[in-house]
C-alpha atoms as a PDB file:
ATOM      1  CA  UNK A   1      95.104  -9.984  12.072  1.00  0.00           C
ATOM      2  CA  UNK A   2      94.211  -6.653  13.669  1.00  0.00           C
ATOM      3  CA  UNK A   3      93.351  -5.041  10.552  1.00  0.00           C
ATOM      4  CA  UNK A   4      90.514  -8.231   9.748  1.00  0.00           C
ATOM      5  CA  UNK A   5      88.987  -7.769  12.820  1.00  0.00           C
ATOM      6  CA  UNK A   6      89.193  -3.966  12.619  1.00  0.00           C
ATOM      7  CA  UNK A   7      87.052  -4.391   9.590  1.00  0.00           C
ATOM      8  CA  UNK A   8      84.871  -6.853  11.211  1.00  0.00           C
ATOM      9  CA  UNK A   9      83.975  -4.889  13.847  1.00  0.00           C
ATOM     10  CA  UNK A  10      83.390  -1.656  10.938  1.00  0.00           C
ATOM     11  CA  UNK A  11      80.995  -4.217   9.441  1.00  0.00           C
ATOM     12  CA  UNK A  12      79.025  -4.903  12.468  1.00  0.00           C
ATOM     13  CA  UNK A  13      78.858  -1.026  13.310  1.00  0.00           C
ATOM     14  CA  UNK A  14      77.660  -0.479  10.219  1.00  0.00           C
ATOM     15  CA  UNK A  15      75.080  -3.382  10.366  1.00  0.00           C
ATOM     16  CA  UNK A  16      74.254  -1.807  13.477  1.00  0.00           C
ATOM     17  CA  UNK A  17      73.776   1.622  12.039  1.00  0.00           C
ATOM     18  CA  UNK A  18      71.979   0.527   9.351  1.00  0.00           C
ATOM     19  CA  UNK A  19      69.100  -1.493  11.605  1.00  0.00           C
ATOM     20  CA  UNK A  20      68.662   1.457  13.672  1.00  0.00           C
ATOM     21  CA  UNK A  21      68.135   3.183  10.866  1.00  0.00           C
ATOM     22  CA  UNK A  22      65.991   0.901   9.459  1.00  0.00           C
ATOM     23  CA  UNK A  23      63.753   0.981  12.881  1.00  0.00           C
ATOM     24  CA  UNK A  24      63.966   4.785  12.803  1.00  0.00           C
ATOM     25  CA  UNK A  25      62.257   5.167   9.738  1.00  0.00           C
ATOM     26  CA  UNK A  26      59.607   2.264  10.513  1.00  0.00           C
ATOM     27  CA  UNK A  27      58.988   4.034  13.860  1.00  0.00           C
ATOM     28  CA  UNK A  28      58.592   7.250  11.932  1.00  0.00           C
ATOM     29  CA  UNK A  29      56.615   5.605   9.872  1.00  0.00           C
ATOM     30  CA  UNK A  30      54.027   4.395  12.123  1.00  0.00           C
ATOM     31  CA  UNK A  31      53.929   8.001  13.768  1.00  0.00           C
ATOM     32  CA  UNK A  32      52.910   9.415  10.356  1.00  0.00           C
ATOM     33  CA  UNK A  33      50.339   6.955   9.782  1.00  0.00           C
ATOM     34  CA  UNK A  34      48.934   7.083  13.499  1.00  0.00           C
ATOM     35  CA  UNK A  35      48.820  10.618  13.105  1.00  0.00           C
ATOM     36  CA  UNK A  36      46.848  10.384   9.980  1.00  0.00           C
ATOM     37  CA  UNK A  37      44.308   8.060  11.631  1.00  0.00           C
ATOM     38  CA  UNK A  38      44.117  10.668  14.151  1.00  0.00           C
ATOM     39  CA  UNK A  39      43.070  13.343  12.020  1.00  0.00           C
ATOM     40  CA  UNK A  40      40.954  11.436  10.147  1.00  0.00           C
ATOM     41  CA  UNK A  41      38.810  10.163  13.292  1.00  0.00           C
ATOM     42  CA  UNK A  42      38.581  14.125  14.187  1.00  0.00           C
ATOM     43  CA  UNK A  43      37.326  15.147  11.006  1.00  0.00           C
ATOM     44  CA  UNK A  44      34.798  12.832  10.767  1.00  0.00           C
ATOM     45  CA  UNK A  45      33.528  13.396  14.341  1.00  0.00           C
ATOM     46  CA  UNK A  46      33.871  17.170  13.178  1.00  0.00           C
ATOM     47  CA  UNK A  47      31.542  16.546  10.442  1.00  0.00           C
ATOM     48  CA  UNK A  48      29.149  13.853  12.850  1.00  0.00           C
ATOM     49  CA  UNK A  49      28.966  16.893  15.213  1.00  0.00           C
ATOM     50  CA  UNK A  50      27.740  19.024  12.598  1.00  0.00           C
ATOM     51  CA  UNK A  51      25.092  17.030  11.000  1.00  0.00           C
ATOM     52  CA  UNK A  52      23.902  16.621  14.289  1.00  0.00           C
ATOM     53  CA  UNK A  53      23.568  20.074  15.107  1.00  0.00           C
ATOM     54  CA  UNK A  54      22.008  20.834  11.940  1.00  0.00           C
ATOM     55  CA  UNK A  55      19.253  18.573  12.640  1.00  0.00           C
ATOM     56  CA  UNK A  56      20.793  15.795  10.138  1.00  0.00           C
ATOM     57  CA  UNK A  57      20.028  12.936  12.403  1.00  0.00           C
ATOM     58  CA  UNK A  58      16.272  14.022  13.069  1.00  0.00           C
ATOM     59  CA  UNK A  59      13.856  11.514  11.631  1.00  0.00           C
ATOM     60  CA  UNK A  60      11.944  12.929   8.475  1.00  0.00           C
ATOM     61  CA  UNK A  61       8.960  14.921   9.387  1.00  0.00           C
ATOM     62  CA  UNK A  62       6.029  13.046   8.507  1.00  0.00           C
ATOM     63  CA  UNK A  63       4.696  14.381   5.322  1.00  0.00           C
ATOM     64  CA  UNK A  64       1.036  16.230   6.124  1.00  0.00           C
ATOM     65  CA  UNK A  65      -2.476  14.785   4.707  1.00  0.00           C
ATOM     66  CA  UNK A  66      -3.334  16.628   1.869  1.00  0.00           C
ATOM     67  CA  UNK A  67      -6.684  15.544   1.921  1.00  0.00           C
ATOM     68  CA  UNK A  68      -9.642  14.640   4.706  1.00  0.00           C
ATOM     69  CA  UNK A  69     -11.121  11.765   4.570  1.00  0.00           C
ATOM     70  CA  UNK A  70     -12.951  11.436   8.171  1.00  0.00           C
ATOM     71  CA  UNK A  71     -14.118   7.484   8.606  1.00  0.00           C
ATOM     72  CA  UNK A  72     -17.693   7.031   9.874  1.00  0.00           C
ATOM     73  CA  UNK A  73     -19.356   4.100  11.570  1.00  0.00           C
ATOM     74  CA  UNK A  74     -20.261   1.409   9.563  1.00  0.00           C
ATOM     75  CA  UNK A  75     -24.388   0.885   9.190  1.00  0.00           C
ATOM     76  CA  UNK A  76     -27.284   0.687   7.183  1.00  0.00           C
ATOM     77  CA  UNK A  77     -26.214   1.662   3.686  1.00  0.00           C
ATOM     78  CA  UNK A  78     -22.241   2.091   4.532  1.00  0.00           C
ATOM     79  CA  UNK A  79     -20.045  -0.346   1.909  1.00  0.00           C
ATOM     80  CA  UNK A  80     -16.828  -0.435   3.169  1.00  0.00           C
ATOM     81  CA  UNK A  81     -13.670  -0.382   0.465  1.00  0.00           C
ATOM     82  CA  UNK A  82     -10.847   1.745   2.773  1.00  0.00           C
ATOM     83  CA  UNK A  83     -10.147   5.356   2.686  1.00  0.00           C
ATOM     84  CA  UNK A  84      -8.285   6.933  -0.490  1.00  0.00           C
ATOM     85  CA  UNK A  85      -4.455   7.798  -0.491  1.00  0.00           C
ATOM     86  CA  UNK A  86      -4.251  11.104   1.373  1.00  0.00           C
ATOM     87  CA  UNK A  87      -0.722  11.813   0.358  1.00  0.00           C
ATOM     88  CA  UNK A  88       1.101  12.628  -3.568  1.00  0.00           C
ATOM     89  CA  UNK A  89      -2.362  13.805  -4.689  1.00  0.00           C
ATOM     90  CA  UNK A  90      -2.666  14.444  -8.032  1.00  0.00           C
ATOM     91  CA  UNK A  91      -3.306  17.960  -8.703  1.00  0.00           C
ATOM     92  CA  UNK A  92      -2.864  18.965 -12.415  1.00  0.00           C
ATOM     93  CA  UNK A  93      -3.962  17.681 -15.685  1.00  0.00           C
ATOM     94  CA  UNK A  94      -7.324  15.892 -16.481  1.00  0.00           C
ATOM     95  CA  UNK A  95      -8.746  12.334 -16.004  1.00  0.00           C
ATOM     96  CA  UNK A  96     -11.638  10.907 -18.179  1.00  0.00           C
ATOM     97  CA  UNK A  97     -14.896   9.436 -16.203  1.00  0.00           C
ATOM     98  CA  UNK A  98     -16.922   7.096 -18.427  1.00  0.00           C
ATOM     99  CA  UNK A  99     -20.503   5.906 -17.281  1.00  0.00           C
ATOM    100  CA  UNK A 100     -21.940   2.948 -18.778  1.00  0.00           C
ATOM    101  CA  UNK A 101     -25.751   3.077 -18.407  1.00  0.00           C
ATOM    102  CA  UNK A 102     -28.510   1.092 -20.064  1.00  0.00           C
ATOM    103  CA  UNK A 103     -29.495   3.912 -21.905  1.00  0.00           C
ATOM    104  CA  UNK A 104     -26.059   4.948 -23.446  1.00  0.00           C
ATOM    105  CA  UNK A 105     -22.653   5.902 -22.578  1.00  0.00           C
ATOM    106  CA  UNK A 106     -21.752   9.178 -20.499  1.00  0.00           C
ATOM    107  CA  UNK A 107     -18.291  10.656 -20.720  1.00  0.00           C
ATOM    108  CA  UNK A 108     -16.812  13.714 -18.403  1.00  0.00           C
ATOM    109  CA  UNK A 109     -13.606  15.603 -17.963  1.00  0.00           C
ATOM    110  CA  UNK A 110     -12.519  15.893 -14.137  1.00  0.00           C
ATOM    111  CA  UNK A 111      -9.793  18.617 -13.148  1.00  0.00           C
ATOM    112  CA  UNK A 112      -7.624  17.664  -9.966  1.00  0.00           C
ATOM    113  CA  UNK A 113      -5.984  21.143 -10.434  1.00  0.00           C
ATOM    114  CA  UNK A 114      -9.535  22.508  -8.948  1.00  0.00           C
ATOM    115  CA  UNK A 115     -10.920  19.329  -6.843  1.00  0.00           C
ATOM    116  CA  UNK A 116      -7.778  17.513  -6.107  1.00  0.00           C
ATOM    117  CA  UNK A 117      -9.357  15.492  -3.077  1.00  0.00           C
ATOM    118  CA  UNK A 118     -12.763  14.568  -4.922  1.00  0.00           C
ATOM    119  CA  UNK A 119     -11.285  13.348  -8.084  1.00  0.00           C
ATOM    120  CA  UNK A 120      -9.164  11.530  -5.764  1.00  0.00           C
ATOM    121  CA  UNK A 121     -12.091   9.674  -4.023  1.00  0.00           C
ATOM    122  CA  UNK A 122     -13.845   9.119  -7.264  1.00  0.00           C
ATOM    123  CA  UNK A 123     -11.141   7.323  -9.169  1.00  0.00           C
ATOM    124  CA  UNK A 124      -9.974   5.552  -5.808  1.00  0.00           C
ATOM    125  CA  UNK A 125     -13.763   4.679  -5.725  1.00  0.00           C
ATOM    126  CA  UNK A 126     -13.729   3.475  -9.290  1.00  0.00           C
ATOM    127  CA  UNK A 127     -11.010   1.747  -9.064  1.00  0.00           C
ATOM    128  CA  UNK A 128     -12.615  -0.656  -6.028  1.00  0.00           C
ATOM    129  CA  UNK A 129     -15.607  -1.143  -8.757  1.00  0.00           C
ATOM    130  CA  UNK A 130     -17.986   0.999  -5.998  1.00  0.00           C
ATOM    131  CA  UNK A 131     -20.030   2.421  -8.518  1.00  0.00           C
ATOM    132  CA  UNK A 132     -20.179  -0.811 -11.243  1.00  0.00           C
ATOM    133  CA  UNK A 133     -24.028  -2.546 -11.101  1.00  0.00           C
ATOM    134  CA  UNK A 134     -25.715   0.292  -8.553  1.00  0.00           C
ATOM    135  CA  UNK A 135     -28.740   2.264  -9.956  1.00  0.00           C
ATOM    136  CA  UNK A 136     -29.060   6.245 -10.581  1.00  0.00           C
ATOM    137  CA  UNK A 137     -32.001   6.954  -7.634  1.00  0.00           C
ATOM    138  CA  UNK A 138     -33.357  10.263  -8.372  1.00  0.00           C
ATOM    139  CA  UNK A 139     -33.748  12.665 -11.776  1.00  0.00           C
ATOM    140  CA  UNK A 140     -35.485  15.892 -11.690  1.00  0.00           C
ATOM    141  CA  UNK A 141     -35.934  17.896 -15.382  1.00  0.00           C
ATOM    142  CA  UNK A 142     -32.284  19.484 -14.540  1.00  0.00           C
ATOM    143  CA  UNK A 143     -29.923  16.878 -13.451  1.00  0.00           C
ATOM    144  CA  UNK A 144     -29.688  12.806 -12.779  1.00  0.00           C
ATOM    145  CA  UNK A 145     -28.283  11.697  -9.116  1.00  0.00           C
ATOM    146  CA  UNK A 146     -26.180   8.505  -8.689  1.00  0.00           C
ATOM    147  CA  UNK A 147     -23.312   6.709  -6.563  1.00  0.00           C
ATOM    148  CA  UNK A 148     -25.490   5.234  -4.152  1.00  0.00           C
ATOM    149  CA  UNK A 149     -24.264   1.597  -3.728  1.00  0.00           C
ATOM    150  CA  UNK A 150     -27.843   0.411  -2.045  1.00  0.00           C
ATOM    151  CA  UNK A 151     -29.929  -2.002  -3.102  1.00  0.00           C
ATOM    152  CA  UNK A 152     -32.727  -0.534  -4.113  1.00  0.00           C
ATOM    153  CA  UNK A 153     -30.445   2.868  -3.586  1.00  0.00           C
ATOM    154  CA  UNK A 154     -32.579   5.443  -1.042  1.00  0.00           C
ATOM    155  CA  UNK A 155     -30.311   8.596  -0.352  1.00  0.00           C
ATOM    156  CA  UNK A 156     -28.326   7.163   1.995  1.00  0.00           C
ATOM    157  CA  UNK A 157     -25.296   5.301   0.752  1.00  0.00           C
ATOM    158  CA  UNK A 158     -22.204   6.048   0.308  1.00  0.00           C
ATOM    159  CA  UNK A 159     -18.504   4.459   1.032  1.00  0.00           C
ATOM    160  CA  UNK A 160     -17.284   4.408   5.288  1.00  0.00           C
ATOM    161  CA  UNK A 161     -15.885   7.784   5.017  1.00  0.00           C
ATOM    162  CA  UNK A 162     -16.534  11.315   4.384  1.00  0.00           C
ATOM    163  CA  UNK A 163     -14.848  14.919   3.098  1.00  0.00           C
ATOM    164  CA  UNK A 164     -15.193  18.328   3.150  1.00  0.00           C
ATOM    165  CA  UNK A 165     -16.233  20.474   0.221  1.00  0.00           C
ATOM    166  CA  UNK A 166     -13.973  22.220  -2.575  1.00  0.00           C
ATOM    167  CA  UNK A 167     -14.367  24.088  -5.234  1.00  0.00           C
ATOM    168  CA  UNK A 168     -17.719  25.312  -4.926  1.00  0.00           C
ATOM    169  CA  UNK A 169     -19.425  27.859  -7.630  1.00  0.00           C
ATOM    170  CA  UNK A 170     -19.590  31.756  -6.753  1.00  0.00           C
ATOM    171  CA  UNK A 171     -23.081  32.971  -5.287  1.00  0.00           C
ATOM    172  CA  UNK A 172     -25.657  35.087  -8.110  1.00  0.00           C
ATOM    173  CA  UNK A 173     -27.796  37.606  -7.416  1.00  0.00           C
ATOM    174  CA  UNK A 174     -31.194  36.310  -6.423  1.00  0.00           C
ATOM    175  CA  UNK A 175     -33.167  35.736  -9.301  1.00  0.00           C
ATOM    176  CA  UNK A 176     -36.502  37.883  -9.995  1.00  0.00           C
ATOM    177  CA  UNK A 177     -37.439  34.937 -12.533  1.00  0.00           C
ATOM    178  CA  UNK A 178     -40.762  33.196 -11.023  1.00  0.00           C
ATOM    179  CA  UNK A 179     -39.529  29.349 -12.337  1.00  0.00           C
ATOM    180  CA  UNK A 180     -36.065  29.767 -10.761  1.00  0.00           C
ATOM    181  CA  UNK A 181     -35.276  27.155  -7.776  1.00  0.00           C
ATOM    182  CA  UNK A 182     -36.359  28.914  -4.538  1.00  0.00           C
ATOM    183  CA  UNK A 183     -33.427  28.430  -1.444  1.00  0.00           C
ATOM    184  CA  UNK A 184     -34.828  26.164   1.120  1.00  0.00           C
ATOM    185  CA  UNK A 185     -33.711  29.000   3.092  1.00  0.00           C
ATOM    186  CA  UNK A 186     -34.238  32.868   2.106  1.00  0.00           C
ATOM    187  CA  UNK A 187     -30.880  33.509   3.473  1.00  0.00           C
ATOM    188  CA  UNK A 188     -28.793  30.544   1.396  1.00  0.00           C
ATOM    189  CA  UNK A 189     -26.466  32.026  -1.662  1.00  0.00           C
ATOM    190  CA  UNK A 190     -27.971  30.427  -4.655  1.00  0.00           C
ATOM    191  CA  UNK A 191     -25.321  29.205  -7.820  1.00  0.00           C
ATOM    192  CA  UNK A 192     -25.953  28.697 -11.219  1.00  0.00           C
ATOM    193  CA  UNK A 193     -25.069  24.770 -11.742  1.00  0.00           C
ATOM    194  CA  UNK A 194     -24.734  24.812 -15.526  1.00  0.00           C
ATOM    195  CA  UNK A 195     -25.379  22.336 -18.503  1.00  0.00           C
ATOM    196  CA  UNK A 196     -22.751  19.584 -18.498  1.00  0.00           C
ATOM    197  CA  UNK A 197     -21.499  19.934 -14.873  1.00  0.00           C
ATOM    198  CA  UNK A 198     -20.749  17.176 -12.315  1.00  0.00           C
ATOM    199  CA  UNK A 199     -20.778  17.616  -9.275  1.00  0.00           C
ATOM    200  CA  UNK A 200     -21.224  16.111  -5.233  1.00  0.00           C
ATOM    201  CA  UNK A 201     -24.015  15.789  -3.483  1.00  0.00           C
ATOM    202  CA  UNK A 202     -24.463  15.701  -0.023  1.00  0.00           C
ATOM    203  CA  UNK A 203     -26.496  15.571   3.372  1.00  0.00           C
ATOM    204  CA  UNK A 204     -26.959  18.797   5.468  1.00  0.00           C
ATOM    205  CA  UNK A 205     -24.376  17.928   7.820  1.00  0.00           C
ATOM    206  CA  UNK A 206     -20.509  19.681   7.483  1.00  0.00           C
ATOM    207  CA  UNK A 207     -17.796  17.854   5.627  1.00  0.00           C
ATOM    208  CA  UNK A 208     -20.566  14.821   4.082  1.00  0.00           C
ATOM    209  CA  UNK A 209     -19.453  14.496   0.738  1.00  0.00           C
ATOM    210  CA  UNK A 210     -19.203  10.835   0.261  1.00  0.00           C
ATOM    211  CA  UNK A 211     -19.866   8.921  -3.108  1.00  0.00           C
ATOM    212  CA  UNK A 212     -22.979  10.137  -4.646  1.00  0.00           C
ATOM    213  CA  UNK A 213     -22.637  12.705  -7.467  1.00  0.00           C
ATOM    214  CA  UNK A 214     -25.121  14.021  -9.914  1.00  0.00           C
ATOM    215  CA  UNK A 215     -24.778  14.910 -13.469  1.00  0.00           C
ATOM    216  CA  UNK A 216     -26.494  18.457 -15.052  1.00  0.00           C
ATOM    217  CA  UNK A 217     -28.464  18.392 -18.179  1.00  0.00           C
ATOM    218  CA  UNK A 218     -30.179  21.355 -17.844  1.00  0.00           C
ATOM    219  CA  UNK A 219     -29.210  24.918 -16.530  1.00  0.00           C
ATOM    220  CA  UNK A 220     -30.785  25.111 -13.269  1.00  0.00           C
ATOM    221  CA  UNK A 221     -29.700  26.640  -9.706  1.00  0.00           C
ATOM    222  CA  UNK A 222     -28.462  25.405  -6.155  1.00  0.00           C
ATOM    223  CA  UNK A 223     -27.506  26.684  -3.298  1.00  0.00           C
ATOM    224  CA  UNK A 224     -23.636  27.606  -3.865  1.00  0.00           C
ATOM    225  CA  UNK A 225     -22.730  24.846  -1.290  1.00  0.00           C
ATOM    226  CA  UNK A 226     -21.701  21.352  -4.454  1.00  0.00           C
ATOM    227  CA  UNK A 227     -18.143  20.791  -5.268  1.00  0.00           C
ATOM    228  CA  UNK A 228     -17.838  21.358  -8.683  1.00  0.00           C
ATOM    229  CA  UNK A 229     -15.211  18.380 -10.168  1.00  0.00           C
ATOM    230  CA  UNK A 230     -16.090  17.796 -13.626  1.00  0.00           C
ATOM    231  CA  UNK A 231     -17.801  18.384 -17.062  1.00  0.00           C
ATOM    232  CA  UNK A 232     -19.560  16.321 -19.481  1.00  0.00           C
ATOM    233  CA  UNK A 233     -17.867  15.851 -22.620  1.00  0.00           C
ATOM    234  CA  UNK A 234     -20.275  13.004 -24.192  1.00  0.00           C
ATOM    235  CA  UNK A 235     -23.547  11.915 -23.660  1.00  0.00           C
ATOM    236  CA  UNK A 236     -25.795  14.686 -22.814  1.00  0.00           C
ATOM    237  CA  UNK A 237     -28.155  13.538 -24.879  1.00  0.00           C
ATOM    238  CA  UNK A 238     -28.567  10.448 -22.970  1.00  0.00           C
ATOM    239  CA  UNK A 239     -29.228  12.173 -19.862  1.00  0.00           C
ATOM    240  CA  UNK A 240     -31.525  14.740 -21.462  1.00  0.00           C
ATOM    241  CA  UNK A 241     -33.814  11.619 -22.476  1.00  0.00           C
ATOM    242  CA  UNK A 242     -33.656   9.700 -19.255  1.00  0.00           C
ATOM    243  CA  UNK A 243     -34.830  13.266 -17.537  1.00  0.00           C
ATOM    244  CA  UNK A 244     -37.845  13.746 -20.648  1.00  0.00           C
ATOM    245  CA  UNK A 245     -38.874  10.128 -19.444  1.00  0.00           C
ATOM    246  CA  UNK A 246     -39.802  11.618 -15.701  1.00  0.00           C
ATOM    247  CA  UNK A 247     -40.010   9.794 -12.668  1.00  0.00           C
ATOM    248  CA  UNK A 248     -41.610   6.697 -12.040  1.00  0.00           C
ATOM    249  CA  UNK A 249     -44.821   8.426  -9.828  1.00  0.00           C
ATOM    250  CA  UNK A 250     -44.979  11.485 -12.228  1.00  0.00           C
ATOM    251  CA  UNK A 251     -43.673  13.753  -9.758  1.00  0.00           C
ATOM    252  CA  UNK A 252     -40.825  16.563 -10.566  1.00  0.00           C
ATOM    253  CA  UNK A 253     -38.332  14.737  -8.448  1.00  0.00           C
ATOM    254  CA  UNK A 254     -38.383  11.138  -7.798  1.00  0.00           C
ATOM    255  CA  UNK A 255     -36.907   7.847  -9.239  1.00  0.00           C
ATOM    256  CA  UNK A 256     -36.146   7.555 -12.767  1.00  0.00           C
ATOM    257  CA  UNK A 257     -39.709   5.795 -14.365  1.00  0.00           C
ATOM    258  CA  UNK A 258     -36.973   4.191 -16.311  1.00  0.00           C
ATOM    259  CA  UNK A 259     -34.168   2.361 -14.382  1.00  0.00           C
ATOM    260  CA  UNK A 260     -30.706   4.175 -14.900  1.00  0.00           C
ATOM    261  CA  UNK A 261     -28.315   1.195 -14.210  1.00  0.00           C
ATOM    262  CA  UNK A 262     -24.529   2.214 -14.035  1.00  0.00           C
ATOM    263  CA  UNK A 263     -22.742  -1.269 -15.803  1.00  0.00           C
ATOM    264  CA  UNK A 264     -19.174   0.136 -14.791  1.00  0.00           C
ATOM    265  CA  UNK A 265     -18.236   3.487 -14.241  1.00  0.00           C
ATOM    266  CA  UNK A 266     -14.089   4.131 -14.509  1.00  0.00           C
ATOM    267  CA  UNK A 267     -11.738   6.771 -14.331  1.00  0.00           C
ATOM    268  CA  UNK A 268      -8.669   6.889 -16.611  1.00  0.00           C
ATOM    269  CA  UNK A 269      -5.662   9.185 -16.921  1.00  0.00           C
ATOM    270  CA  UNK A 270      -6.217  10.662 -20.448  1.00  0.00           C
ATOM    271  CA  UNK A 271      -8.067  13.724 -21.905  1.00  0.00           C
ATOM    272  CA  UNK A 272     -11.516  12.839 -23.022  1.00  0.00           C
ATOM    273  CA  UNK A 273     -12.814  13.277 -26.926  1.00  0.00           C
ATOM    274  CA  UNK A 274     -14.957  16.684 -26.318  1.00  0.00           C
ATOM    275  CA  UNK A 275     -17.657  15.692 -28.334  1.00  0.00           C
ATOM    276  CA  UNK A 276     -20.018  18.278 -26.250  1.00  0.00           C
ATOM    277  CA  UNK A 277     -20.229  21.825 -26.060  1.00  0.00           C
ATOM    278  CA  UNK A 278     -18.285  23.112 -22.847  1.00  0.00           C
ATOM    279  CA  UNK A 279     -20.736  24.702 -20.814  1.00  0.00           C
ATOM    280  CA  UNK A 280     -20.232  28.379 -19.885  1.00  0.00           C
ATOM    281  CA  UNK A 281     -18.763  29.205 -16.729  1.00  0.00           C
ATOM    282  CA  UNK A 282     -20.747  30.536 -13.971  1.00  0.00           C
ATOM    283  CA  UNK A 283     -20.822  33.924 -13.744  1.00  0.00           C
ATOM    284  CA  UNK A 284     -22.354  37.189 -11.608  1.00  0.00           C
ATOM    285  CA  UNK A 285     -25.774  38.208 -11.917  1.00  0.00           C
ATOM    286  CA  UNK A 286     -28.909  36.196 -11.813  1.00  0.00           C
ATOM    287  CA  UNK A 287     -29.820  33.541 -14.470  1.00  0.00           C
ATOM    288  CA  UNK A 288     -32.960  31.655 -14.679  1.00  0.00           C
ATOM    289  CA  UNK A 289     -32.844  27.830 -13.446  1.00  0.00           C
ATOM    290  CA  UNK A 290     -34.666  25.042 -15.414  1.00  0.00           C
ATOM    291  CA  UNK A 291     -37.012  23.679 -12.961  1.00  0.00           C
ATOM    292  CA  UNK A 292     -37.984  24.159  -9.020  1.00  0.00           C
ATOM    293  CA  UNK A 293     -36.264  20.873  -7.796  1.00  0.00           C
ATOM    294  CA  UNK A 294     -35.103  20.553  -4.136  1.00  0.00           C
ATOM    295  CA  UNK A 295     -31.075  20.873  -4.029  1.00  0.00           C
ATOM    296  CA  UNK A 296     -29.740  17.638  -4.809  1.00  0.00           C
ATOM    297  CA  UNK A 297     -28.903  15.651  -1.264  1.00  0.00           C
ATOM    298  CA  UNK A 298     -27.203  12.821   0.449  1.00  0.00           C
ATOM    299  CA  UNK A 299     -29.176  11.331   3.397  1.00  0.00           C
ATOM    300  CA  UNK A 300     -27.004  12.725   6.819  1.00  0.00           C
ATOM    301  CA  UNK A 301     -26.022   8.705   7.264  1.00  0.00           C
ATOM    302  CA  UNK A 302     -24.256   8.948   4.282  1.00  0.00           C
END
């Protein structure tokens, strides 16, 4: 009888022994995993601290304007389509403008990679239809002026904003030639503007490039103040005949006699067919201009 409950009460030790045991290791347990909590909640506020030390909770800085584009008031001869993207310009390869005119189809190449901000504004333009059903207002024997959305067009229209100048030709030596353009003013660098460019116009104010553009067929010279952003690849012969037709009072500068309608003018992203000789590049030294024709000119409301 002893001896049963001898071994009973070795059982119940041994139960005993064996829950402690069993609560040691859970309690051990639940230390180790606590702990590891632990270290994990200071390692990640170790790294939080960090990343905001280094600046990693900082908003983004707000990406800068690449480009201009100064709104003006609306008014008399304003059209107002919005202001071009002025971030993610695109500044490298080459975009095709096609005019369709009455008289026959005009093709150029523009290059962002030299004015990134005006072939910008002239396919953002194009793409808002601006220039589709508006008339060419002024041809001289050198070049044809357009992008005037008035109706009739006088000088002074242009989209609600305006932007500065780029890529403007290097100044030649004043010409000794008697039929070269004068300078309105004696002390004005002159440029050679030559066969098959495009290029702004604008008023005599700062910064007024706006929509209107004009197209040479004809060596001639400017003052060194038009952003260069293109070259004709097609159709030079259609501007060479609209400029043999003259102006509509005879004069050397005036309104086409014949009217220069542009059906649609658009801007695509492919290379053109060069099916006109590349002009040469502008270079030092004087060189003769075709004709005597004030520079061309937006009026200062546009």
């Amino acid at each position: 009888m002893a001896s049963s409950k001898s071994r009973q009460r070795a059982l119940a030790r041994a139960k005993t022994e064996r829950q402690i045991a069993r609560r040691a290791a859970a309690a051990r347990r639940r230390r180790q995993w606590q702990a590891g909590i632990g270290s994990a909640v200071v390692l990640v506020l170790l790294v939080v601290v960090v990343i905001w030390k280094t600046g990693g909770f900082s908003p983004a800085p707000a990406q800068a304007d690449e480009c201009a584009y100064t709104a003006v008031d609306p008014g008399n001869g304003v059209t107002d389509v919005g202001k071009p993207p002025t971030k993610n310009i695109v500044k490298n390869g080459v975009k095709t403008m096609t005019l369709t005119l009455g008289q026959g189809t005009v093709t150029a190449k523009l290059d962002p990679s030299k004015a990134p901000c005006t072939v910008n504004s002239i396919s953002y333009l194009a793409g808002k239809n601006f220039f589709n059903n508006t008339t060419c207002h002024r041809v001289t024997g050198a070049i044809l002026q357009c992008g005037d959305p008035g109706n009739p067009p006088n000088g002074s229209g242009g989209p609600a904003y305006r932007f500065p100048n780029e890529n403007v030709p290097s100044p030649i030596e004043p010409s000794a030639d008697p039929s070269a353009a004068p300078s309105a003013d004696p002390g004005t660098p002159m440029a050679l503007y030559p066969m098959g460019t495009v290029a702004m116009a604008h008023s005599s104010q700062p910064d007024s490039n706006s929509s209107q553009f004009f197209l040479v067929f004809k060596d001639t010279q400017f003052p060194a103040d038009y952003t260069i952003f293109g070259t004709i690849t097609g159709g030079l012969d259609v501007l060479q005949k609209i400029g043999a037709a003259g102006t509509d009072n005879g004069s050397a500068d005036g309104k086409p006699k014949e009217e220069v309608k542009i059906s649609t003018l658009s801007v695509t992203d492919t290379a053109p067919d060069e099916t006109e000789p590349t002009p040469a590049p502008s270079t030092g030294g004087s060189a003769p201009a075709s004709s005597a024709s004030a520079a061309p000119s937006a009026s200062s409301k546009s």
